[in-house]
C-alpha atoms as a PDB file:
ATOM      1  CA  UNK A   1      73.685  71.253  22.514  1.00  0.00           C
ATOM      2  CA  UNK A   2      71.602  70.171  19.721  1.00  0.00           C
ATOM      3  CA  UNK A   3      68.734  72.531  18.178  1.00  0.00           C
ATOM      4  CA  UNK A   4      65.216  71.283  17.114  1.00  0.00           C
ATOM      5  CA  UNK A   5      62.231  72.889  15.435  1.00  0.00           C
ATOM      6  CA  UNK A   6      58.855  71.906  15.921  1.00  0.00           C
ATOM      7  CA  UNK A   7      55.610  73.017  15.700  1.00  0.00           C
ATOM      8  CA  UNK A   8      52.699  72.286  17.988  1.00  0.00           C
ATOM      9  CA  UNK A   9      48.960  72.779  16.936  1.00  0.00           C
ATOM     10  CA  UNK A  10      46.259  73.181  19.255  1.00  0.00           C
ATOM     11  CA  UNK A  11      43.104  74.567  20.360  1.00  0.00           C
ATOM     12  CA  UNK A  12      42.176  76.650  23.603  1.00  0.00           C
ATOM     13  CA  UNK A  13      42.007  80.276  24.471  1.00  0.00           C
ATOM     14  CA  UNK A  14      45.294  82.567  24.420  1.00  0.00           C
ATOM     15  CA  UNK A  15      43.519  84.147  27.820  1.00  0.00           C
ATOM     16  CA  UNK A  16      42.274  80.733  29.599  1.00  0.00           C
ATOM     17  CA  UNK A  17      45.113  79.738  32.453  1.00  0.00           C
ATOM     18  CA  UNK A  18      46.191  76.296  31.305  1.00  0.00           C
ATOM     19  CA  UNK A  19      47.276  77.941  27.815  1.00  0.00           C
ATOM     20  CA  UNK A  20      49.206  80.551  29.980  1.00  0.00           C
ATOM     21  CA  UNK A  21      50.709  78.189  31.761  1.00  0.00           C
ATOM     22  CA  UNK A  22      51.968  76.464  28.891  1.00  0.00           C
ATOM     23  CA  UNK A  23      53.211  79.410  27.080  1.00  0.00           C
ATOM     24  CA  UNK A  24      54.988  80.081  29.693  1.00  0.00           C
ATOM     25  CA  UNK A  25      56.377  76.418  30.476  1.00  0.00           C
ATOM     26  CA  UNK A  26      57.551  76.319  26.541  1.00  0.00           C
ATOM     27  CA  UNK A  27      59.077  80.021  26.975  1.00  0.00           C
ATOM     28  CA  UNK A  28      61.400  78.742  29.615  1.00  0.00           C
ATOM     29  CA  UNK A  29      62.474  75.850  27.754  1.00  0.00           C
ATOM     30  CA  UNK A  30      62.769  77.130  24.267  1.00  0.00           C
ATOM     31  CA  UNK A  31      65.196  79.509  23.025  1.00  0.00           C
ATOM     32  CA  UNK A  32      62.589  80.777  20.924  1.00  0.00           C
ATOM     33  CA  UNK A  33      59.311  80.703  20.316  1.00  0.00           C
ATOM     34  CA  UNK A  34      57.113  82.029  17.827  1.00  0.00           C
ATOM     35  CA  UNK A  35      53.174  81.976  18.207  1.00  0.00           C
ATOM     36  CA  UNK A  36      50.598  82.709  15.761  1.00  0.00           C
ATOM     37  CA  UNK A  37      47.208  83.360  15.848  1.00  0.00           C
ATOM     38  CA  UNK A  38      44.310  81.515  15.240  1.00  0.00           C
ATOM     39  CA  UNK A  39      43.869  79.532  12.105  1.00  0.00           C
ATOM     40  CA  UNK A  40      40.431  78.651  10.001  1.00  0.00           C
ATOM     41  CA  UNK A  41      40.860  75.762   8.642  1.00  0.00           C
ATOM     42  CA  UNK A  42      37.615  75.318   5.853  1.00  0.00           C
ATOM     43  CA  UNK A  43      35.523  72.528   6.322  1.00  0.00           C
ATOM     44  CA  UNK A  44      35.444  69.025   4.919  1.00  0.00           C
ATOM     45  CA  UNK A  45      33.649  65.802   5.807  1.00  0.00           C
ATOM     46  CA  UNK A  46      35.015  63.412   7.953  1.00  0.00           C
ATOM     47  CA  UNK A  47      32.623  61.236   7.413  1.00  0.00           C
ATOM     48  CA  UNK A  48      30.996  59.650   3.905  1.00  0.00           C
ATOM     49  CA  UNK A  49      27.099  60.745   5.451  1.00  0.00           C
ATOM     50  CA  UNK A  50      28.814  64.308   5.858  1.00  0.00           C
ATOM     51  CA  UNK A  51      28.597  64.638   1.724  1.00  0.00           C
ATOM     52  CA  UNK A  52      24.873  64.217   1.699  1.00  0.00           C
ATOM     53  CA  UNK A  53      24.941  67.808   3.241  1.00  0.00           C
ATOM     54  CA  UNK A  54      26.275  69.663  -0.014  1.00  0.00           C
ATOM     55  CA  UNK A  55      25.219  67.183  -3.238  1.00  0.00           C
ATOM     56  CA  UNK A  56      22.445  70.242  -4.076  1.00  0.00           C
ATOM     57  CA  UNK A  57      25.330  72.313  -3.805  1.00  0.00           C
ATOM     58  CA  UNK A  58      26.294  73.098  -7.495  1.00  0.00           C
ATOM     59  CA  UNK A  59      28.341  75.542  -9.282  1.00  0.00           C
ATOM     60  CA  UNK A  60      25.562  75.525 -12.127  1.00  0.00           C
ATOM     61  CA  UNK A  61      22.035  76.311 -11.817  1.00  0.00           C
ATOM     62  CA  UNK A  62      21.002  72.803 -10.911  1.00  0.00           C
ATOM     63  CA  UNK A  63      17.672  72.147 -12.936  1.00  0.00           C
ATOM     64  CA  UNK A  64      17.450  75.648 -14.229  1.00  0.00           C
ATOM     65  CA  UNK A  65      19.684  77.181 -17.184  1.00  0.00           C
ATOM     66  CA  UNK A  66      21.355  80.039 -18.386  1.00  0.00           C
ATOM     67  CA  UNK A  67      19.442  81.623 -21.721  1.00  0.00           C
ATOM     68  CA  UNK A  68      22.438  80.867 -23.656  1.00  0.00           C
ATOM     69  CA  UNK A  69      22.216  77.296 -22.946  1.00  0.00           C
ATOM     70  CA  UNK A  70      21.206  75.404 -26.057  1.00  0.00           C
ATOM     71  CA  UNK A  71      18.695  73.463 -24.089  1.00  0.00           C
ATOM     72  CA  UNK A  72      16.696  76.630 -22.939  1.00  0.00           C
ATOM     73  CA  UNK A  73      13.778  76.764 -24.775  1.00  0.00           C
ATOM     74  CA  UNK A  74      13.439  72.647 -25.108  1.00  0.00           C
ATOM     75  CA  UNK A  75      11.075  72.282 -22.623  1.00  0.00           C
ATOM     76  CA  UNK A  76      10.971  68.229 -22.996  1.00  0.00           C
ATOM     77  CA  UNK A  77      14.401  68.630 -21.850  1.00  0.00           C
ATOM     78  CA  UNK A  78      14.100  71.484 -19.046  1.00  0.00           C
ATOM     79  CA  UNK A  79      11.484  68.623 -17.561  1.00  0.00           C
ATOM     80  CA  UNK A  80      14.059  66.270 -17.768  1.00  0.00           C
ATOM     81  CA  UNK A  81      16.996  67.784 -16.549  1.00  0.00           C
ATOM     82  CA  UNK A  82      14.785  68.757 -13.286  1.00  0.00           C
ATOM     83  CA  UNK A  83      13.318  65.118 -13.322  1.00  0.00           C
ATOM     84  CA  UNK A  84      17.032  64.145 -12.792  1.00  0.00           C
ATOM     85  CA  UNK A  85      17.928  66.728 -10.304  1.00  0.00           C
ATOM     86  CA  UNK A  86      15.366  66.071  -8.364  1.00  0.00           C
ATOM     87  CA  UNK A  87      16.288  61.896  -8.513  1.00  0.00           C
ATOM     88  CA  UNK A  88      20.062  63.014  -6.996  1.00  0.00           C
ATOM     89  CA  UNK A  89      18.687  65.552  -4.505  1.00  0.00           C
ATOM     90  CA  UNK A  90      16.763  62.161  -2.825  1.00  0.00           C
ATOM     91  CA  UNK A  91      19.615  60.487  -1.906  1.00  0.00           C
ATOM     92  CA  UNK A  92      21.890  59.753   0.882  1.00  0.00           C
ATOM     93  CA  UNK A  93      24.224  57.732   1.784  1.00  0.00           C
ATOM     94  CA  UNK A  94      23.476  54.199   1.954  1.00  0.00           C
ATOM     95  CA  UNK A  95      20.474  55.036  -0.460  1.00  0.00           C
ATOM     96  CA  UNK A  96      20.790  52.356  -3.528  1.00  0.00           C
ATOM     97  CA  UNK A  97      21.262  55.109  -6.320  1.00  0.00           C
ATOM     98  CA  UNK A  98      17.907  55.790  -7.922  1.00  0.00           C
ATOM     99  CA  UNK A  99      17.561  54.489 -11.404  1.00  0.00           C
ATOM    100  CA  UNK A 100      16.765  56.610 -14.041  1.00  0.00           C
ATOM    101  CA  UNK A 101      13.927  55.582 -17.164  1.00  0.00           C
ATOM    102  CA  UNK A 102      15.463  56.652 -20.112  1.00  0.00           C
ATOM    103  CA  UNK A 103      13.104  57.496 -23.092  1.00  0.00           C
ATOM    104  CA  UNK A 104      13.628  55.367 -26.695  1.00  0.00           C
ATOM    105  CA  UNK A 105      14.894  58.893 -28.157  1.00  0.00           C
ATOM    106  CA  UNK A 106      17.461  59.097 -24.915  1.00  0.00           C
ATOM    107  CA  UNK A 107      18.757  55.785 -25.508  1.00  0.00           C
ATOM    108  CA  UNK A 108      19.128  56.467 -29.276  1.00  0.00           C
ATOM    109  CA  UNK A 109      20.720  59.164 -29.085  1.00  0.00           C
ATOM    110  CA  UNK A 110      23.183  57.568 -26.552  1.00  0.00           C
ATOM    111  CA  UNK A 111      23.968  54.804 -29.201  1.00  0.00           C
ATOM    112  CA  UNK A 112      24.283  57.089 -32.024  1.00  0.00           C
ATOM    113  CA  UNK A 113      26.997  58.637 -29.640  1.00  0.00           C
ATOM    114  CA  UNK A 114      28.309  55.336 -28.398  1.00  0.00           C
ATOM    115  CA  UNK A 115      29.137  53.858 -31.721  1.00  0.00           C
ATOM    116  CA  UNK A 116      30.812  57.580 -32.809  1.00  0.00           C
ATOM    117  CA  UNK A 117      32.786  57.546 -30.216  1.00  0.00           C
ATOM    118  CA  UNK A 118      33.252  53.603 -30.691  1.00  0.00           C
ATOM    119  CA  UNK A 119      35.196  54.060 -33.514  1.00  0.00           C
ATOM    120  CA  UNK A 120      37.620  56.574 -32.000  1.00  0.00           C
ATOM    121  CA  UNK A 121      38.810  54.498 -29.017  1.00  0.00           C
ATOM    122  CA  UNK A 122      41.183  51.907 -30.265  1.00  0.00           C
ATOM    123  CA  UNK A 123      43.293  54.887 -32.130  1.00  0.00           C
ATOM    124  CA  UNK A 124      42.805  57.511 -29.222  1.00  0.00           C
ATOM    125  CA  UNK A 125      41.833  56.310 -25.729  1.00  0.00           C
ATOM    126  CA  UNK A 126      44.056  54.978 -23.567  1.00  0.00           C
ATOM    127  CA  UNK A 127      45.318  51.032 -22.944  1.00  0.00           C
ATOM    128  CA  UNK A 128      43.546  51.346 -19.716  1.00  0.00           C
ATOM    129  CA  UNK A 129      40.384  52.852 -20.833  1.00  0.00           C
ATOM    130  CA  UNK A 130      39.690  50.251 -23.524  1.00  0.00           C
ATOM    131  CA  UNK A 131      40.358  47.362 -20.832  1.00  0.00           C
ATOM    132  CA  UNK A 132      38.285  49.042 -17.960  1.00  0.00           C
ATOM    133  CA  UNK A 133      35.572  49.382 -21.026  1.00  0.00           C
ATOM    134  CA  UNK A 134      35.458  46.085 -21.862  1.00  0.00           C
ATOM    135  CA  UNK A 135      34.821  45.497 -18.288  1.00  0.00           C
ATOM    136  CA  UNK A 136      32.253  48.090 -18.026  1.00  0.00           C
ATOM    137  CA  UNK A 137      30.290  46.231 -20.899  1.00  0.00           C
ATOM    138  CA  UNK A 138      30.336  43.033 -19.100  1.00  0.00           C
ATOM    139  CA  UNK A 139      29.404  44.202 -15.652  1.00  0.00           C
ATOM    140  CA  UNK A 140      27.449  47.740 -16.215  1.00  0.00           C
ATOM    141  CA  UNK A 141      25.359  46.868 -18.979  1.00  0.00           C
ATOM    142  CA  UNK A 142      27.573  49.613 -21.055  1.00  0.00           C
ATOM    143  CA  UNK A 143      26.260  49.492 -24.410  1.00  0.00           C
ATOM    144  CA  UNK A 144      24.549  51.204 -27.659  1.00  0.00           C
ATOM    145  CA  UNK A 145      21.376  50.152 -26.704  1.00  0.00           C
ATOM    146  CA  UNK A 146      21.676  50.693 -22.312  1.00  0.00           C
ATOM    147  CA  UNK A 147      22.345  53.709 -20.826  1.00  0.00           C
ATOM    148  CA  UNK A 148      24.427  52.375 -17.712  1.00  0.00           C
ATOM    149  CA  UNK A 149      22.725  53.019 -14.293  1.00  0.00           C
ATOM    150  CA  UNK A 150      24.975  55.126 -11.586  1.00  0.00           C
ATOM    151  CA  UNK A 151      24.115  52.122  -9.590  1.00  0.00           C
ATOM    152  CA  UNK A 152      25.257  49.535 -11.193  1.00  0.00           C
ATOM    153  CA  UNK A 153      28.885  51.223 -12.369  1.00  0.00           C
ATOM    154  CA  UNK A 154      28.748  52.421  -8.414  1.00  0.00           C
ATOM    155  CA  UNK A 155      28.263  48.454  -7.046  1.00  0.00           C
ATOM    156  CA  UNK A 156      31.110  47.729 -10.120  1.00  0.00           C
ATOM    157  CA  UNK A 157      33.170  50.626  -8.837  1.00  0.00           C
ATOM    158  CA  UNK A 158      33.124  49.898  -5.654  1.00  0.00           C
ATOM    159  CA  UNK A 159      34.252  46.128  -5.808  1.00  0.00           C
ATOM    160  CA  UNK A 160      37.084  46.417  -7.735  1.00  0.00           C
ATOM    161  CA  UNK A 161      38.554  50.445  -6.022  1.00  0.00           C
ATOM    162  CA  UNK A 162      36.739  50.939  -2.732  1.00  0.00           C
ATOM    163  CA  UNK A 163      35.173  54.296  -4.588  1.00  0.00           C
ATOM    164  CA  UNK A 164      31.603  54.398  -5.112  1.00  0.00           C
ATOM    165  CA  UNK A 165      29.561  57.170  -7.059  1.00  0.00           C
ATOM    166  CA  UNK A 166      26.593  59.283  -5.662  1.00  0.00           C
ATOM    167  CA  UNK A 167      24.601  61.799  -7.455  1.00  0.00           C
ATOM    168  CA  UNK A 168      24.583  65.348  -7.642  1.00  0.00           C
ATOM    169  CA  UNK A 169      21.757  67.725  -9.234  1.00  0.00           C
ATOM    170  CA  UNK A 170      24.843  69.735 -10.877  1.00  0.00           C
ATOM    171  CA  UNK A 171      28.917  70.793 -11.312  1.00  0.00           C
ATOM    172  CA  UNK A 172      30.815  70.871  -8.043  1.00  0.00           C
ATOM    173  CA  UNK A 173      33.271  73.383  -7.050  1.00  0.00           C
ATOM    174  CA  UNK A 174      36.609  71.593  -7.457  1.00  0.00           C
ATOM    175  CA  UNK A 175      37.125  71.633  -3.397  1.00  0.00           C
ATOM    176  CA  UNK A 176      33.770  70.194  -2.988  1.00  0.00           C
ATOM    177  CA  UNK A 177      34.335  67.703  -5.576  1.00  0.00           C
ATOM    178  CA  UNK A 178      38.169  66.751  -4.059  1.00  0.00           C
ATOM    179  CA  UNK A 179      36.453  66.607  -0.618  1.00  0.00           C
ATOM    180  CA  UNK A 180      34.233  63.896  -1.838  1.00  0.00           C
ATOM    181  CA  UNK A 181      36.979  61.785  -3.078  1.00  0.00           C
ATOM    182  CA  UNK A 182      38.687  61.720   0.521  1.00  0.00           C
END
């Protein structure tokens, strides 16, 4: 006689007859059985419109900081951090990203970063990053003087992987943030 294992999964009540009956039925058959009890499983979405339900759901303090946080007493840039929060806790799915007006001290600053960094890619990044750059120029409007839009790296995103991008008013708990990448 051959021996298998298996395991079988399923909902109902231990106390409701059909599962008796099939306790039974499987304790006839089976030379042993072993049943545990229920199991939570946590949730995640099945569904991309499911995420919309935790994007406000940070790890952080969303718009408002910690006192240690070198941004604390800046109150130009409390405004805008909760001028951006606010701008990812509008949207849902199917929502075209809303696009963000950076300031002329925003933008240079991001160029003065931009052309730092510039200088450290062909030595340090990656094969891969300085091609998918490249490509992010051309299509996202990457650049010293253009802060990209989610949107448009989103639209690129999406056409070449299937993933697309969605805003959040904060840092995501690493399940949350693996959930939203299923």
């Amino acid at each position: 006689t051959s021996k298998f294992e298996f395991y079988i999964d399923f909902e109902g009540e231990p106390e409701s007859p059909a599962v008796i009956k099939l306790m039974k039925d499987l304790g006839e058959r089976c030379t042993e059985m072993q049943v545990t009890g229920p199991r939570s499983v946590p949730w995640f979405p099945r569904h991309i419109t499911d995420l919309d339900s935790f994007s406000q759901k940070t790890l952080d303090a969303g718009s408002e900081l910690e006192s240690d946080h070198p941004g604390f007493s800046d109150t130009v840039y409390r405004e805008r951090r909760t001028n951006i929060v606010a701008n990812a806790g509008t949207y849902k799915f199917g929502m075209e990203i809303p696009r963000v007006e950076y300031s002329r001290a925003e933008i240079e600053t991001w160029g003065t970063v931009y052309d730092k960094l510039s200088d450290f890619f062909p030595k340090y990044a990656c094969k891969e990053y300085n091609q998918i750059l490249e490509l992010l120029e051309y299509n996202c409007g990457y650049g010293r003087d253009n802060i990209p839009q989610l949107e448009d790296v989103s639209q690129f995103l999406k056409k070449c992987t299937g993933f697309q991008l969605r805003p959040v008013a904060g840092l995501l708990s690493a399940r949350d943030f693996l959930n939203a990448l299923a």
